[in-house]
Protein backbone atom coordinates (compact mmCIF):
# COMPACT_ATOMS: atom_id res chain seq x y z
CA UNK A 1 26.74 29.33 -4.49
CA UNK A 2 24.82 28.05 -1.67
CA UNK A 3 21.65 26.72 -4.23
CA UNK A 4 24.61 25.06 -6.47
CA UNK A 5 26.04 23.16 -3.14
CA UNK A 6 22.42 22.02 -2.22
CA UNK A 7 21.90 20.44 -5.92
CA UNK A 8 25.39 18.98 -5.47
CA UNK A 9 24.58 17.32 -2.03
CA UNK A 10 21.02 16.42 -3.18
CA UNK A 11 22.55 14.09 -5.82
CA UNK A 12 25.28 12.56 -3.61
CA UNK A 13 21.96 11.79 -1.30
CA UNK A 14 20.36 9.89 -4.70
CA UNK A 15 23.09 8.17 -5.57
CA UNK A 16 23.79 6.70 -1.79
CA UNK A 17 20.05 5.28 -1.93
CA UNK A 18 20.53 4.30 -5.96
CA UNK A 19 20.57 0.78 -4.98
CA UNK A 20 17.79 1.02 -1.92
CA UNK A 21 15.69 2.40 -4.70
CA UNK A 22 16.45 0.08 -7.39
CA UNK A 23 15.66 -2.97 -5.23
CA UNK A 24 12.38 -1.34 -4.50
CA UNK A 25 11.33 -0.66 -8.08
CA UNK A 26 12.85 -3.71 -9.09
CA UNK A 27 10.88 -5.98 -6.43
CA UNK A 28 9.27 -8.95 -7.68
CA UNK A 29 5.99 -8.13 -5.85
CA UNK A 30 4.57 -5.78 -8.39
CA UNK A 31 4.08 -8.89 -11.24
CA UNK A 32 2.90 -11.18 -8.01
CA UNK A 33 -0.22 -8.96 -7.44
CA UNK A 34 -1.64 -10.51 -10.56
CA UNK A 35 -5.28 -11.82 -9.33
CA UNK A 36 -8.06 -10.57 -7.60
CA UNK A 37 -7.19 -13.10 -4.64
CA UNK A 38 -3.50 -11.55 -4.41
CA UNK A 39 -4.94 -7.92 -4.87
CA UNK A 40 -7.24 -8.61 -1.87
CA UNK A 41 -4.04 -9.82 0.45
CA UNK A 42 -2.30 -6.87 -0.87
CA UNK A 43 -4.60 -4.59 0.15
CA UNK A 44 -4.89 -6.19 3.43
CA UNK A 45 -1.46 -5.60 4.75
CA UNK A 46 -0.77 -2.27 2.23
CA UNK A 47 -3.82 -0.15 3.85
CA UNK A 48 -1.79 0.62 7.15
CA UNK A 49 0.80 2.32 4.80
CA UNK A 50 -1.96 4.55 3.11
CA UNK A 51 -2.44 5.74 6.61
CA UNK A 52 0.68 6.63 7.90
CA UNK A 53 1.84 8.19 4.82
CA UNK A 54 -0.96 10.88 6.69
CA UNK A 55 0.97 10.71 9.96
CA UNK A 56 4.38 12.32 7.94
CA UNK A 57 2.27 14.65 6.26
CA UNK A 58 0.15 15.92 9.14
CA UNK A 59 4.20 16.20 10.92
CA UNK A 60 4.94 18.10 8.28
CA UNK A 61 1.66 20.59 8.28
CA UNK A 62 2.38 21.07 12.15
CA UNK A 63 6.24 21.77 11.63
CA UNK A 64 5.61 24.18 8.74
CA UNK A 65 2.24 25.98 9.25
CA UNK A 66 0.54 27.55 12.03
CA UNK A 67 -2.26 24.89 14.07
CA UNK A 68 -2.50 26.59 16.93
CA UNK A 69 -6.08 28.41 17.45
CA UNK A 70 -3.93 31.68 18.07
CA UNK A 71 -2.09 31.48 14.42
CA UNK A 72 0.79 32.98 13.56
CA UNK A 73 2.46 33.51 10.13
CA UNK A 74 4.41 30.87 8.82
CA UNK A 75 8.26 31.34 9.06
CA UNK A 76 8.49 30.12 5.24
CA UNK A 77 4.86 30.60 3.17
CA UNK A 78 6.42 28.57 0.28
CA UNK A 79 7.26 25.72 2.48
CA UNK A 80 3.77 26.05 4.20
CA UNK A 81 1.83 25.94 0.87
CA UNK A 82 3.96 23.05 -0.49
CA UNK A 83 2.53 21.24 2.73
CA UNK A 84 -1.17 22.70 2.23
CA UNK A 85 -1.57 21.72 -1.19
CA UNK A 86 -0.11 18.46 -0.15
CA UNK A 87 -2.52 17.92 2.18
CA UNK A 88 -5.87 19.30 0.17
CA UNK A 89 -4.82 16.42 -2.25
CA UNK A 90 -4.20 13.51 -0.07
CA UNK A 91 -7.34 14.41 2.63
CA UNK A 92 -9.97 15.82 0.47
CA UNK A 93 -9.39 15.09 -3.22
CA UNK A 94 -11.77 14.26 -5.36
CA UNK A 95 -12.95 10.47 -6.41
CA UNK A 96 -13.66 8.95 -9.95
CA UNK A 97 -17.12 10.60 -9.12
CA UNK A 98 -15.84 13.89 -8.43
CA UNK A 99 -16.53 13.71 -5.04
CA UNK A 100 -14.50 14.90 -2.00
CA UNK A 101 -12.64 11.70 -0.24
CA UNK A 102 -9.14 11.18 1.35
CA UNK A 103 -6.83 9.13 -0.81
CA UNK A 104 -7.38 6.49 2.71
CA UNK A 105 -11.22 6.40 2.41
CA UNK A 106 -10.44 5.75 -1.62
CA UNK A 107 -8.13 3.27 -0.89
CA UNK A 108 -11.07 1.37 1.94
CA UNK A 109 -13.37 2.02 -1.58
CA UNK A 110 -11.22 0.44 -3.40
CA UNK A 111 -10.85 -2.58 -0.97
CA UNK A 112 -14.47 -2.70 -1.09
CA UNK A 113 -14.85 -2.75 -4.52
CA UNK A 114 -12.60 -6.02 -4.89
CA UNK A 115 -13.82 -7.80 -1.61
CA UNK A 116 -10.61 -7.42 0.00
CA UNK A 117 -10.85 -7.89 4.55
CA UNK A 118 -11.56 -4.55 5.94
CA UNK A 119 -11.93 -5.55 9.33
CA UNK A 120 -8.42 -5.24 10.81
CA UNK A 121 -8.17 -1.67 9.46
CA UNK A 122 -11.42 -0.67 10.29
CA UNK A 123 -10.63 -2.30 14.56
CA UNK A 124 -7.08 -0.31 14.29
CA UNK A 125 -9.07 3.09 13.62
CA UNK A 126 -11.95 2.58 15.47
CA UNK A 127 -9.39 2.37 18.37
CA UNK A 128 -7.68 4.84 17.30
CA UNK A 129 -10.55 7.17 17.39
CA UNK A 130 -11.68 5.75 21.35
CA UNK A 131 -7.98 6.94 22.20
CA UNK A 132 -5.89 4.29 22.16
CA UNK A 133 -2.13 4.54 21.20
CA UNK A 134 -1.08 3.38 18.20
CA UNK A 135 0.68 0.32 19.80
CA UNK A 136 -2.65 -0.97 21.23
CA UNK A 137 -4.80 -0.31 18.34
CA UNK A 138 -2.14 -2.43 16.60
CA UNK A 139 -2.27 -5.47 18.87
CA UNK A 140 -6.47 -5.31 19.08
CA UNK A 141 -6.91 -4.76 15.45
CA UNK A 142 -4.44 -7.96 15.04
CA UNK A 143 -2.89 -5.91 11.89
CA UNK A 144 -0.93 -8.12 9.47
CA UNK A 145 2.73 -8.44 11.38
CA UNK A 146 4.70 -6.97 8.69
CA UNK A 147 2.35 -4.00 8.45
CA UNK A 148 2.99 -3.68 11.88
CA UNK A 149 6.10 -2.86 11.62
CA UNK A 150 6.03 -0.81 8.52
CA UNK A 151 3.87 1.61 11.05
CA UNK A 152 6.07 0.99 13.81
CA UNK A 153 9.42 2.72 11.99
CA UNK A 154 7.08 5.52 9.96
CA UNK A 155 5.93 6.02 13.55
CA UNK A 156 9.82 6.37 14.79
CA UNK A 157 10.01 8.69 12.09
CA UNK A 158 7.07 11.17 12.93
CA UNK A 159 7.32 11.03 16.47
CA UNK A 160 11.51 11.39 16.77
CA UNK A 161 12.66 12.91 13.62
CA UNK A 162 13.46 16.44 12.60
CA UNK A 163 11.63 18.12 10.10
CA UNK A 164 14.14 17.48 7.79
CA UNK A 165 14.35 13.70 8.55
CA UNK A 166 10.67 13.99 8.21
CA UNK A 167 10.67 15.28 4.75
CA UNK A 168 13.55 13.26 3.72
CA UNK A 169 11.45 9.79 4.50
CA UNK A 170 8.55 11.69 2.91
CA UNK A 171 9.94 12.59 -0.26
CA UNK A 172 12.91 9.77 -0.81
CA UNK A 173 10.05 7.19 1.15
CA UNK A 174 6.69 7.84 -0.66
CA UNK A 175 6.29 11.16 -2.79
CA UNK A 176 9.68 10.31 -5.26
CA UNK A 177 9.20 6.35 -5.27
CA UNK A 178 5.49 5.65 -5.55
CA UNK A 179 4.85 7.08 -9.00
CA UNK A 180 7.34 4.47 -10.10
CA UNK A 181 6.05 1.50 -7.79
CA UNK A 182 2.30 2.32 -8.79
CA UNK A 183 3.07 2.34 -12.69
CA UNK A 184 4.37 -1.10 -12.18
CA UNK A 185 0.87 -2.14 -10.62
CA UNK A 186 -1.27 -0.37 -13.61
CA UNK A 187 -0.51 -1.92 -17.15
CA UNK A 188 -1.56 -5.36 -15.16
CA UNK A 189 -5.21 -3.96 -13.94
CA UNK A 190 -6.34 -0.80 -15.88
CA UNK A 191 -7.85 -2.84 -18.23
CA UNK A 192 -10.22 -4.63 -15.82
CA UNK A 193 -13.38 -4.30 -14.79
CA UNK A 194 -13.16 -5.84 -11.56
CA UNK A 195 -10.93 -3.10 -9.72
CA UNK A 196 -11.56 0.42 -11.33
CA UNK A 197 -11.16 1.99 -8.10
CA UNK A 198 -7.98 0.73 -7.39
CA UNK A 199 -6.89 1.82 -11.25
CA UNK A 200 -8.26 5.23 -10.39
CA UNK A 201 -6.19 5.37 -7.03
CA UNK A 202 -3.11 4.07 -8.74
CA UNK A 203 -3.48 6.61 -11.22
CA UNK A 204 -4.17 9.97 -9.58
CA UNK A 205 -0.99 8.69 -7.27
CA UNK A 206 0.86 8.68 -10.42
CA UNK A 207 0.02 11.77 -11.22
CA UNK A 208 -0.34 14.26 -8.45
CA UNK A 209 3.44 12.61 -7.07
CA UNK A 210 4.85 12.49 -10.26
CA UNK A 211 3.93 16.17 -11.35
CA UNK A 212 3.04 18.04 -8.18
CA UNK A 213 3.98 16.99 -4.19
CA UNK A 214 7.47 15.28 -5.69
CA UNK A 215 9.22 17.99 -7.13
CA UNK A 216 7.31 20.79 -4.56
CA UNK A 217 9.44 18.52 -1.83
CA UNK A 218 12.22 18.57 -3.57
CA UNK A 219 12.47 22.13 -3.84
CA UNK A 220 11.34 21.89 0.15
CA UNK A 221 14.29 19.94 1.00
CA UNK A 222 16.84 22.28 -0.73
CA UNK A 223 15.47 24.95 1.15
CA UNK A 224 15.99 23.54 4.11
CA UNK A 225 18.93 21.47 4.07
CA UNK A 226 20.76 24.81 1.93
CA UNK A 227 24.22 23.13 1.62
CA UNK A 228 24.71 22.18 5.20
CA UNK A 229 26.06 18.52 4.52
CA UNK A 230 25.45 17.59 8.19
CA UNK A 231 21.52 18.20 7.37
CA UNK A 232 22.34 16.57 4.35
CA UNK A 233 23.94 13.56 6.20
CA UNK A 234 21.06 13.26 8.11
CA UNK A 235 18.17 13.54 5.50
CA UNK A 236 20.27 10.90 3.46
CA UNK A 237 20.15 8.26 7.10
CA UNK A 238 16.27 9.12 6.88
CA UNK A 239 15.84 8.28 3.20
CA UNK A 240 17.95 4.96 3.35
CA UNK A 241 15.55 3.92 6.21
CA UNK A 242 12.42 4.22 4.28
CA UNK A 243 13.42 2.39 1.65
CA UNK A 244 14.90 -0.43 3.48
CA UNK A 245 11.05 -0.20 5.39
CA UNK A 246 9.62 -0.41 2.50
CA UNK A 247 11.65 -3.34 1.38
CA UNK A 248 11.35 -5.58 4.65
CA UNK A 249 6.93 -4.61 3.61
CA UNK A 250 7.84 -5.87 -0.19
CA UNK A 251 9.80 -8.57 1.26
CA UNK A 252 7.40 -9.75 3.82
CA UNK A 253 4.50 -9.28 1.81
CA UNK A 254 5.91 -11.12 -1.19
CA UNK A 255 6.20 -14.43 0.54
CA UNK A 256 2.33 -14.23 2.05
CA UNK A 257 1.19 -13.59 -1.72
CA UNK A 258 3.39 -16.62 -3.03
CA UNK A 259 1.08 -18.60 -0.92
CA UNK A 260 -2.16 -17.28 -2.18
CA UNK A 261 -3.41 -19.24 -5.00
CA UNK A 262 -4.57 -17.41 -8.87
CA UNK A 263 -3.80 -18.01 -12.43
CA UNK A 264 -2.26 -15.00 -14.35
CA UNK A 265 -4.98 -13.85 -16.68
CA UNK A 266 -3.41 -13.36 -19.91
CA UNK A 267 -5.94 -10.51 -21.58
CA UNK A 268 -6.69 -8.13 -18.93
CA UNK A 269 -9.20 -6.10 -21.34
CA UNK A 270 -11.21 -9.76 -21.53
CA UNK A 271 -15.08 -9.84 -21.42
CA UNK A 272 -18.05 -9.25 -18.88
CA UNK A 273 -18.28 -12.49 -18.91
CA UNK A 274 -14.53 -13.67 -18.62
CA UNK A 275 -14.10 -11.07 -15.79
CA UNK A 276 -17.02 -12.37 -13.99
CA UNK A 277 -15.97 -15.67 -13.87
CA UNK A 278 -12.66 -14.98 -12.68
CA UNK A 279 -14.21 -13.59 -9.74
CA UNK A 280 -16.07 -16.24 -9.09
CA UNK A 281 -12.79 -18.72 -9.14
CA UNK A 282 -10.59 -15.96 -7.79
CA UNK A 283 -8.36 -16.34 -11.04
CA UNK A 284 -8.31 -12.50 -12.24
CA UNK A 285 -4.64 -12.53 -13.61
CA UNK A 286 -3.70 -9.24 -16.03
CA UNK A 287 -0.27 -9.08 -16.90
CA UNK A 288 2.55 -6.59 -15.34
CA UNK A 289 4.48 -4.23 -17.34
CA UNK A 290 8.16 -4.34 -16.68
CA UNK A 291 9.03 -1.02 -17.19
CA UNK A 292 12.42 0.00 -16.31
CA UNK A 293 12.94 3.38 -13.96
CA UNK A 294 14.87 5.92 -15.59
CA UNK A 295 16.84 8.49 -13.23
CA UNK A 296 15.85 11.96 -13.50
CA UNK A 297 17.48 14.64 -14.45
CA UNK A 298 18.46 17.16 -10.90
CA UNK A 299 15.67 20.30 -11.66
CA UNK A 300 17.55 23.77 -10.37
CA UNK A 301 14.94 25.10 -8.33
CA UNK A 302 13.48 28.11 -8.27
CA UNK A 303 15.61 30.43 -6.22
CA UNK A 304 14.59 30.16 -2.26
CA UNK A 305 16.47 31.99 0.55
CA UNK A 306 14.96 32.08 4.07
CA UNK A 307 14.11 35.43 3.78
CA UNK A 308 11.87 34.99 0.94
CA UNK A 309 10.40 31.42 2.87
């Protein structure tokens, strides 16, 4: 009974953010990024989100396993290894080489890779590291104002929220969304040879959200919200807020690329030669796919009680 009220709640929750999440997916930014010069200003501003998707996840590793030196058990193992493999994915996965790398150091590789300004992120974490607070790494890093406040309310989040509002801006936020979002991004660069790292990112985003960390967080968040639709009031607050983040980030971002000048490349899978000279005139313009999000259909979980946790 209980399980069957938590699938019933968790769809009222989808259905009050339907429209947050259609405006997201249906954002003209994604067909915008259509250059190497727009990639580069994307990247820019989209880095600080790469990072403090970490900052919900490592809330969520503290809230669900044991970090102390002195451990103790977990109160709920399946909730603790949803987090852990969460975590082994997003801080030590492994790149297009096979090599161990955080999905942030793949991202700085991919930013690399296309010549896109590293220096603001690289200030903000260097500061981070001598100790400052996230405020002041902000202002001496002099991140991109909208990215600012993308941080600023993730921040909020991590630092105020409950677990559950945690996981609710962590699932309905990032893990359910960016599958979607990213798919929109591929069909218009996975056929050049200019940004293979950022295909490569895009990709194992799509696939480890899509088919792993997104459903293990949905089955989270019925275990812990059960069918208490106060918890389920306030998981659905959490998720509306990270989509409307997301959106004033879109929104924001979307005007600095309209004034970033590139031609739309009409054969991404062009020559060596075509691809090189788009480079060189910062033209590099594949085209976007305008796939249409179809709702999924509400998975009954496995059966979870707290006693089993």
């Amino acid at each position: 009974m209980g399980q069957d009220a938590g699938l019933v709640l968790l769809g009222a929750l989808r259905a009050d953010i339907a429209s947050h999440r259609r405006a997201l997916l249906d954002h003209p930014i994604y067909d915008r990024v259509d250059s190497l010069p727009r990639l580069r200003a994307f990247m820019r501003h989209h880095v600080f989100a790469v990072w403090d998707f970490m900052c919900l996840a490592k809330r969520l590793q503290r809230d669900l396993t044991s970090l102390d030196v002195l451990w103790l058990p977990p109160r709920a193992p399946r909730l603790a290894r949803f987090i852990n493999t969460v975590i082994l994915a997003e801080e030590s996965d492994l790149d297009e080489r096979g090599e161990p790398m955080s999905h942030v150091e793949m991202y700085l590789a991919a930013m690399q890779e296309v010549g896109a300004p590293l220096g603001e992120f690289q200030r903000f974490l260097e500061r981070l590291g001598a100790g400052a607070s996230v405020e002041e790494a902000l202002t001496v890093a002099r991140a991109p104002a909208c990215a600012r406040s993308f941080v600023e309310d993730t921040l909020r989040t991590v630092e105020q929220g409950t677990t559950l509002e945690v996981l609710a801006s962590f699932l309905f936020g990032r893990e359910d969304p960016i599958p979607c979002m990213f798919a929109r991004f591929l069909p218009c660069w996975q056929g050049s040879r200019s940004a293979p790292r950022f295909t490569h990112y895009v990709r194992r985003h799509i696939e480890v959200d899509s088919n792993e960390h997104g459903p293990a967080a949905e089955r989270a968040i019925l275990w812990l919200a059960g069918a208490d639709e106060h918890a389920w009031r306030s998981a659905t607050l959490a998720a509306r807020n990270a989509l409307q983040s997301r959106l004033a980030l879109w929104n924001a971002l979307h005007r600095d690329l309209l004034l970033v000048p590139g031609t739309r490349l009409v054969s991404p899978a062009g020559s060596e030669e075509e691809h090189r000279g788009e480079d060189r005139h910062a033209q590099k313009e594949p085209v976007v796919d305008e796939a249409r999000w179809v709702p999924r259909q509400i998975a009954r979980p496995t059966a979870l009680s707290p006693a089993e946790g």
